[in-house]
N, C-alpha and C. Protein backbone atom coordinates (compact mmCIF):
# COMPACT_ATOMS: atom_id res chain seq x y z
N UNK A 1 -7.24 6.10 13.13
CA UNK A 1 -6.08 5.97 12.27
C UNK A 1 -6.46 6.44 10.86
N UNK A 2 -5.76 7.42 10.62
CA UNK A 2 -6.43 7.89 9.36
C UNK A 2 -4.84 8.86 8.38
N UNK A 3 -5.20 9.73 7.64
CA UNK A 3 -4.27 10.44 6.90
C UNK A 3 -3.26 11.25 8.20
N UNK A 4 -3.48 11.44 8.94
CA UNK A 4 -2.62 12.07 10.23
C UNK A 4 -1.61 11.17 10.41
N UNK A 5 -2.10 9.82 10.72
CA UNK A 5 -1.07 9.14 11.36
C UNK A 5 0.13 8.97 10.72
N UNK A 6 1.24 8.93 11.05
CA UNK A 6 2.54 8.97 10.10
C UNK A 6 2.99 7.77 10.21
N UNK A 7 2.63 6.73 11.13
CA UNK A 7 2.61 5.28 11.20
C UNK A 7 1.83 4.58 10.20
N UNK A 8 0.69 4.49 9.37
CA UNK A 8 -0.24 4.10 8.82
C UNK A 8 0.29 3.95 7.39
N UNK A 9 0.60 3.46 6.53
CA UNK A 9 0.43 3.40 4.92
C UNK A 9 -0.27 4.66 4.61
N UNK A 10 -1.83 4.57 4.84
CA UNK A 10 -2.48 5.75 4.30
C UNK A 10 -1.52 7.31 4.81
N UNK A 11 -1.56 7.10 6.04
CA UNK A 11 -0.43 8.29 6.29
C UNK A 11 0.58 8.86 5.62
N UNK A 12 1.26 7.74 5.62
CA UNK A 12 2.48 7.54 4.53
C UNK A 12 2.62 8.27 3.19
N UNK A 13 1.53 7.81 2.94
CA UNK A 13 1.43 8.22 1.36
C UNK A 13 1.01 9.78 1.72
N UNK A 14 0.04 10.07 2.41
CA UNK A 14 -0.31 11.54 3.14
C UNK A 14 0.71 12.73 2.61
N UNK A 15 1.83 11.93 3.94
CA UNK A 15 2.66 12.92 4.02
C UNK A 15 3.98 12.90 3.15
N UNK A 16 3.83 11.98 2.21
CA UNK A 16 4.80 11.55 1.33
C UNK A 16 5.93 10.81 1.90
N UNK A 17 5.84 10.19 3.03
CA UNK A 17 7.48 9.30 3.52
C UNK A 17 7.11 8.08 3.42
N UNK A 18 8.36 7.48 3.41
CA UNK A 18 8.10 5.94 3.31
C UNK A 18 9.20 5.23 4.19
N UNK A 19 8.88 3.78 4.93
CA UNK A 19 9.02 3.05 6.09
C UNK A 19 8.65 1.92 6.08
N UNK A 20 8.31 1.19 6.99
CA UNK A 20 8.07 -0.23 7.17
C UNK A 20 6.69 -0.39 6.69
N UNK A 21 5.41 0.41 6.63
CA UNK A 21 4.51 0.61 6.45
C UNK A 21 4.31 0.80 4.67
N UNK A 22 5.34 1.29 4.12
CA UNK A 22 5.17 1.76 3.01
C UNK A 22 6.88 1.92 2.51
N UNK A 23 7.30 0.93 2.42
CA UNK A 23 8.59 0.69 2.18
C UNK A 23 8.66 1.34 0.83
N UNK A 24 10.01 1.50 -0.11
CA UNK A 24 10.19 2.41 -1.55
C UNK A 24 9.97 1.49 -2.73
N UNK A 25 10.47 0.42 -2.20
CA UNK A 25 10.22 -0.51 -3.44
C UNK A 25 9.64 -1.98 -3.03
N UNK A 26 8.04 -1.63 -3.33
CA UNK A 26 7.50 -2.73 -3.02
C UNK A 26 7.71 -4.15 -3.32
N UNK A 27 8.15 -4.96 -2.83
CA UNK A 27 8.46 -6.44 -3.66
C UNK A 27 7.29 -7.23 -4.01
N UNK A 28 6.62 -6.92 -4.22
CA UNK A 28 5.23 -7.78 -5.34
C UNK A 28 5.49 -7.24 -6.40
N UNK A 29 5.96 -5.59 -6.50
CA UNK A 29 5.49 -5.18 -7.35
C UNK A 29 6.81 -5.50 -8.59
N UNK A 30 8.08 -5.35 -7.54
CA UNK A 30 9.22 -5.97 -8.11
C UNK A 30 9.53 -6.81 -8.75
N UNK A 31 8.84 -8.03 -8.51
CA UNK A 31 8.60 -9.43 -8.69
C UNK A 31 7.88 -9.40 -9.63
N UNK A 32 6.62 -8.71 -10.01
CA UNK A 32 6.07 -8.87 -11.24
C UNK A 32 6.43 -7.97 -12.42
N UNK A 33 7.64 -7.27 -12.23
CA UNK A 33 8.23 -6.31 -13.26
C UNK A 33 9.48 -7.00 -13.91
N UNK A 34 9.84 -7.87 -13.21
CA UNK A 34 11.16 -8.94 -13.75
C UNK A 34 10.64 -10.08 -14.12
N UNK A 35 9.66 -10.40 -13.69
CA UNK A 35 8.88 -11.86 -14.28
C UNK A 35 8.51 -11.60 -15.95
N UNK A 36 7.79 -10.30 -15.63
CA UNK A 36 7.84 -9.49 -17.08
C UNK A 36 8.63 -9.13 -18.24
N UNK A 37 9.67 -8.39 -17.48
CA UNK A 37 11.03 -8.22 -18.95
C UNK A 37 11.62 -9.75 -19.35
N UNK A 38 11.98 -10.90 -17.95
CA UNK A 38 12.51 -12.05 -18.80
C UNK A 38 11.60 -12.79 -19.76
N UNK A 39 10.46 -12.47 -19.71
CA UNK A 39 9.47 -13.77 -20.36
C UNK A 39 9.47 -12.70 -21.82
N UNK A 40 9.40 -11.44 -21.83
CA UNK A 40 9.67 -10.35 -23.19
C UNK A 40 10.52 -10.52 -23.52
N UNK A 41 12.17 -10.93 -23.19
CA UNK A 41 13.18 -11.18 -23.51
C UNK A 41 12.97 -12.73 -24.33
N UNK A 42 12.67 -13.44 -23.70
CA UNK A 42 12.78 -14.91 -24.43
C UNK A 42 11.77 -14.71 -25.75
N UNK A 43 10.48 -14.08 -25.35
CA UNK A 43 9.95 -14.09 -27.32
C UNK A 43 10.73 -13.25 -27.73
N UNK A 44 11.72 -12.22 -27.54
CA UNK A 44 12.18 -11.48 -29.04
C UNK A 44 13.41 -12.64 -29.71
């Protein structure tokens, strides 16, 4: 399982598509980008 596979994350990213493996918008990453602007919002 390596950059070939089109099932794999690493694949994924390979061949540039995204799926269950490598969905478009990661939600960790989501989650720590809104945790972010509200807590910047409350100090201004």
């Amino acid at each position: 399982m390596g950059k070939g596979d089109k099932k794999t994350k690493k694949g994924k990213i390979w061949h540039g598509s995204y799926g269950n493996s490598r969905p478009k918008n990661d939600k960790k990453k989501d989650e720590g980008e809104k945790k972010g602007q509200t807590e910047k919002k409350a100090e201004a």
